[in-house]
C-alpha atoms as a PDB file:
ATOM      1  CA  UNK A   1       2.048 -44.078   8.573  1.00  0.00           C
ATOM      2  CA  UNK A   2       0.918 -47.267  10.004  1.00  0.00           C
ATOM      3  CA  UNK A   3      -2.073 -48.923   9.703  1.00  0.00           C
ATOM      4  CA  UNK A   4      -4.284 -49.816  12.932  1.00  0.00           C
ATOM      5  CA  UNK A   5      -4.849 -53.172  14.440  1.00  0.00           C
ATOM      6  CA  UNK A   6      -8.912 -53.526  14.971  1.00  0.00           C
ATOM      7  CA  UNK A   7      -8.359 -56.881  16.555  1.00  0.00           C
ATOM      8  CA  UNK A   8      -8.722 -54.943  20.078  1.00  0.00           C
ATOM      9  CA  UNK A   9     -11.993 -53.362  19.127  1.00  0.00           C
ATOM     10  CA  UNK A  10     -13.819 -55.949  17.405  1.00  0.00           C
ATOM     11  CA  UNK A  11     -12.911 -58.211  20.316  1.00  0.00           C
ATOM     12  CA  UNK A  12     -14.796 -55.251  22.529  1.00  0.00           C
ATOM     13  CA  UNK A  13     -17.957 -55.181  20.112  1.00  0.00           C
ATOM     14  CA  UNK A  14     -18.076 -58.792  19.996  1.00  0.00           C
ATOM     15  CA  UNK A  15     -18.179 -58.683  24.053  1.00  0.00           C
ATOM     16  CA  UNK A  16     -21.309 -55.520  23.982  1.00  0.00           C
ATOM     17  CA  UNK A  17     -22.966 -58.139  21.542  1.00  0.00           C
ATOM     18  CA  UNK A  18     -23.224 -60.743  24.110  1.00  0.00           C
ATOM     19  CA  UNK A  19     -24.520 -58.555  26.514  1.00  0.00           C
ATOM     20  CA  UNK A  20     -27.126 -57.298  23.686  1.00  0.00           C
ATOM     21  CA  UNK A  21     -28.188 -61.100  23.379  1.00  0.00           C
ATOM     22  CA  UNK A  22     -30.066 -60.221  20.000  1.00  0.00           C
ATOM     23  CA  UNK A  23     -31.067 -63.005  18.280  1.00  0.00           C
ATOM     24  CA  UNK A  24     -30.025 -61.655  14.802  1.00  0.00           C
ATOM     25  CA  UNK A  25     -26.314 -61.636  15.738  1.00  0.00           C
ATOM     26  CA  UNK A  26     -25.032 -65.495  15.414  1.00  0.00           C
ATOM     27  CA  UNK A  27     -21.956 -67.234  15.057  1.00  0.00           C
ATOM     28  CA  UNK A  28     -20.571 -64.320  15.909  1.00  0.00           C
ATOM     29  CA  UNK A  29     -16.656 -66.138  16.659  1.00  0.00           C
ATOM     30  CA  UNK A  30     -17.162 -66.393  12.522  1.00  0.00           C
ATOM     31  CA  UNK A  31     -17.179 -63.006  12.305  1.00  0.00           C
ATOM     32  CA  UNK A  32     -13.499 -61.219  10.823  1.00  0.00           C
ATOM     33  CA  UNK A  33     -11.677 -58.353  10.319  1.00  0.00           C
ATOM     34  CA  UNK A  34     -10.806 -58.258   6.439  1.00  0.00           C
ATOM     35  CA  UNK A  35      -7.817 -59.843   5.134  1.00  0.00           C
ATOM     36  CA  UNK A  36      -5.691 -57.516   3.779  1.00  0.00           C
ATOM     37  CA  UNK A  37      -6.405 -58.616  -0.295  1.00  0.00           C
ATOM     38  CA  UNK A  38     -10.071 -57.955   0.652  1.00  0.00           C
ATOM     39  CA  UNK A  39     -11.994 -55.270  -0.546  1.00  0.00           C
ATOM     40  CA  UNK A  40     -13.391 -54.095   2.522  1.00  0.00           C
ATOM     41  CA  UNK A  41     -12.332 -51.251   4.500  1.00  0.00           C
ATOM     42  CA  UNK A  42      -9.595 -52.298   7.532  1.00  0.00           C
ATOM     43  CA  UNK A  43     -12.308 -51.613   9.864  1.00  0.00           C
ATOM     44  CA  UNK A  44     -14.885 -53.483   8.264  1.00  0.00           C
ATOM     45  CA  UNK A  45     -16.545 -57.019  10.446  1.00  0.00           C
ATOM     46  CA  UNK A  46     -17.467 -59.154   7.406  1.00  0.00           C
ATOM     47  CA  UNK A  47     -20.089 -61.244   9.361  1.00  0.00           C
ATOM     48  CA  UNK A  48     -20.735 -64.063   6.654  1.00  0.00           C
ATOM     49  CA  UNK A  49     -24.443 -63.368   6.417  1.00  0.00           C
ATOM     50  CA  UNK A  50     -27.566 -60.768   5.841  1.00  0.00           C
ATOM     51  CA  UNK A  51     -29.460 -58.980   8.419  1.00  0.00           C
ATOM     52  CA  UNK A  52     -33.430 -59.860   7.605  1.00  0.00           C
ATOM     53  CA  UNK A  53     -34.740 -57.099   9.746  1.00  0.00           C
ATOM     54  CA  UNK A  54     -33.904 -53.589   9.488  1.00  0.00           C
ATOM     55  CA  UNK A  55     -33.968 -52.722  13.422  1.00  0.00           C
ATOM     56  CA  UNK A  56     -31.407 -55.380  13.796  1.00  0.00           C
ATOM     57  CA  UNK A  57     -29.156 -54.116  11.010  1.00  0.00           C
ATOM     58  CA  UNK A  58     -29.335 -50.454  12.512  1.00  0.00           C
ATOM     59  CA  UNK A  59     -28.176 -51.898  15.966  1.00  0.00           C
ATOM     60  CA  UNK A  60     -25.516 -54.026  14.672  1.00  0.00           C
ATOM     61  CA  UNK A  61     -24.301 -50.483  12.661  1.00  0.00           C
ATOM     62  CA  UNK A  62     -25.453 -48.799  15.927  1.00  0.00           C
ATOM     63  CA  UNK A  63     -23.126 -50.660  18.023  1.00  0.00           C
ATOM     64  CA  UNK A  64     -20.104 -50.895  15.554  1.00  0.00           C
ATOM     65  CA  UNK A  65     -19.590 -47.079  15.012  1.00  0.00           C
ATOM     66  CA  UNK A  66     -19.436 -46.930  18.954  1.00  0.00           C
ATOM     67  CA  UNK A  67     -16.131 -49.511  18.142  1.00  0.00           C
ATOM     68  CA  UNK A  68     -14.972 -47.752  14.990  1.00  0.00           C
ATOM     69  CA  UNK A  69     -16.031 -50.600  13.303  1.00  0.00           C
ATOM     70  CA  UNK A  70     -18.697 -51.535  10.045  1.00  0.00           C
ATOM     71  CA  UNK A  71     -20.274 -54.625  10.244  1.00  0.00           C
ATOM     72  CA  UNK A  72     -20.704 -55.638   7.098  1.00  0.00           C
ATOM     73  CA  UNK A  73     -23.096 -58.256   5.532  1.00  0.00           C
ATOM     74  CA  UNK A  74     -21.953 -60.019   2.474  1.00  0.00           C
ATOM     75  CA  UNK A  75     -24.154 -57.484  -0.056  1.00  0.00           C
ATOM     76  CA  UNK A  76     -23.059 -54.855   1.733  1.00  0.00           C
ATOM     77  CA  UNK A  77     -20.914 -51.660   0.176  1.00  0.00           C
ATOM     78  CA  UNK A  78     -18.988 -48.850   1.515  1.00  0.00           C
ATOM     79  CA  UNK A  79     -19.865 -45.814  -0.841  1.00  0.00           C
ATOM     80  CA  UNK A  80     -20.189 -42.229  -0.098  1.00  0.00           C
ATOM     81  CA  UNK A  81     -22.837 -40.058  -0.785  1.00  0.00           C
ATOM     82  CA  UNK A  82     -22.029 -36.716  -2.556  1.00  0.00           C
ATOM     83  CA  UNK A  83     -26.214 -36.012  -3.157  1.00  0.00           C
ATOM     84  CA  UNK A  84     -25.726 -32.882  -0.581  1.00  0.00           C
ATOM     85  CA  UNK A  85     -22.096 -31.322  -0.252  1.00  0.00           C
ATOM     86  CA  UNK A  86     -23.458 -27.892   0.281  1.00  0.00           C
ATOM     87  CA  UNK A  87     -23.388 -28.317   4.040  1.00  0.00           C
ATOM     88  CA  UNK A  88     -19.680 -29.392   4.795  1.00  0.00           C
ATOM     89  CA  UNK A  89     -18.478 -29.626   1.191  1.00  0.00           C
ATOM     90  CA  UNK A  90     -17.308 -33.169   1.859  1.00  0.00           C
ATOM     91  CA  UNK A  91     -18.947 -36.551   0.885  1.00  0.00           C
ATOM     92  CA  UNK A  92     -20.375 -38.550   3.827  1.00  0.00           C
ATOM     93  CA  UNK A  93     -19.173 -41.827   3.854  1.00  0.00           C
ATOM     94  CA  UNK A  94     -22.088 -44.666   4.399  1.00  0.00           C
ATOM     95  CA  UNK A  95     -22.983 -48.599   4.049  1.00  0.00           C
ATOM     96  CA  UNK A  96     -25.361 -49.611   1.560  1.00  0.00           C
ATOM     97  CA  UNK A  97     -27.167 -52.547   2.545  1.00  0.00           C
ATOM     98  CA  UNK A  98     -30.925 -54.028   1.880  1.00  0.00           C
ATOM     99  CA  UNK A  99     -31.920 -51.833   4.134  1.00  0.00           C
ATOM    100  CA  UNK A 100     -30.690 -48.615   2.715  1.00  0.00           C
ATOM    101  CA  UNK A 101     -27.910 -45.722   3.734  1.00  0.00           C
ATOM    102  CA  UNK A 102     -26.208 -46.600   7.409  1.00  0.00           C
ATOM    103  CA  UNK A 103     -24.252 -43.555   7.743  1.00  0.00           C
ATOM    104  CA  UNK A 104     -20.439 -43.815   8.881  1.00  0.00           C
ATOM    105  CA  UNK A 105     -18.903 -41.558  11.904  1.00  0.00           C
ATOM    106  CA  UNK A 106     -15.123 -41.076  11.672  1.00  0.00           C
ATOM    107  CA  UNK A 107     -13.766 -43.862  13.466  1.00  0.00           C
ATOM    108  CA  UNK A 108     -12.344 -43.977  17.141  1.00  0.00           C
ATOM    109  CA  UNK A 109      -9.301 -46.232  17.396  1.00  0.00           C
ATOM    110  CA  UNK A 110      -8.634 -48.132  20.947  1.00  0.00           C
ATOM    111  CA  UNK A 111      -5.595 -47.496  22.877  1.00  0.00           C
END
């Protein structure tokens, strides 16, 4: 199976951030896709630097999971959370960050 290219979507969540115009989201033609001896997930956006406030860091996760993308800040993890399996019986996958659990929704690759 093939892996997917998420050049195509972060190039159409780095065009919704500009019409955002949040303050929070700068440099934003530093931000990447991993390299692939990274250890961050293929559709992670390693940003280079952390969110202060915790509105902006739920947009920025807001707007990347409408992408199939995690934006990522550089203390950020990928982990998943196995504290309640009774409900689907499978572990939800989320971002730890300063500001706590940002949930991950199955991702939605571009055409």
């Amino acid at each position: 199976m093939s892996e997917h290219d998420y050049t195509k979507n972060l190039e159409a969540f780095l065009v919704k951030l500009n019409e955002v115009n949040n303050p929070s989201f700068v440099e934003r033609d530093k931000w990447r896709l991993p390299l692939a001896n990274e250890m961050s997930p293929l559709n992670g956006v390693l940003i280079g630097y952390e969110i202060e406030s915790k509105q902006d860091r739920e947009q920025l996760h807001k707007i990347g999971q409408q992408f199939g993308l995690i934006p990522l800040c550089p203390n950020d993890l990928v982990d998943l959370d196995i504290s309640d399996l009774s409900v689907s019986g499978l572990p939800k996958p989320y971002v730890h960050s300063i500001h706590g659990k940002f949930y991950l929704s199955k991702p939605k690759l571009s055409s």
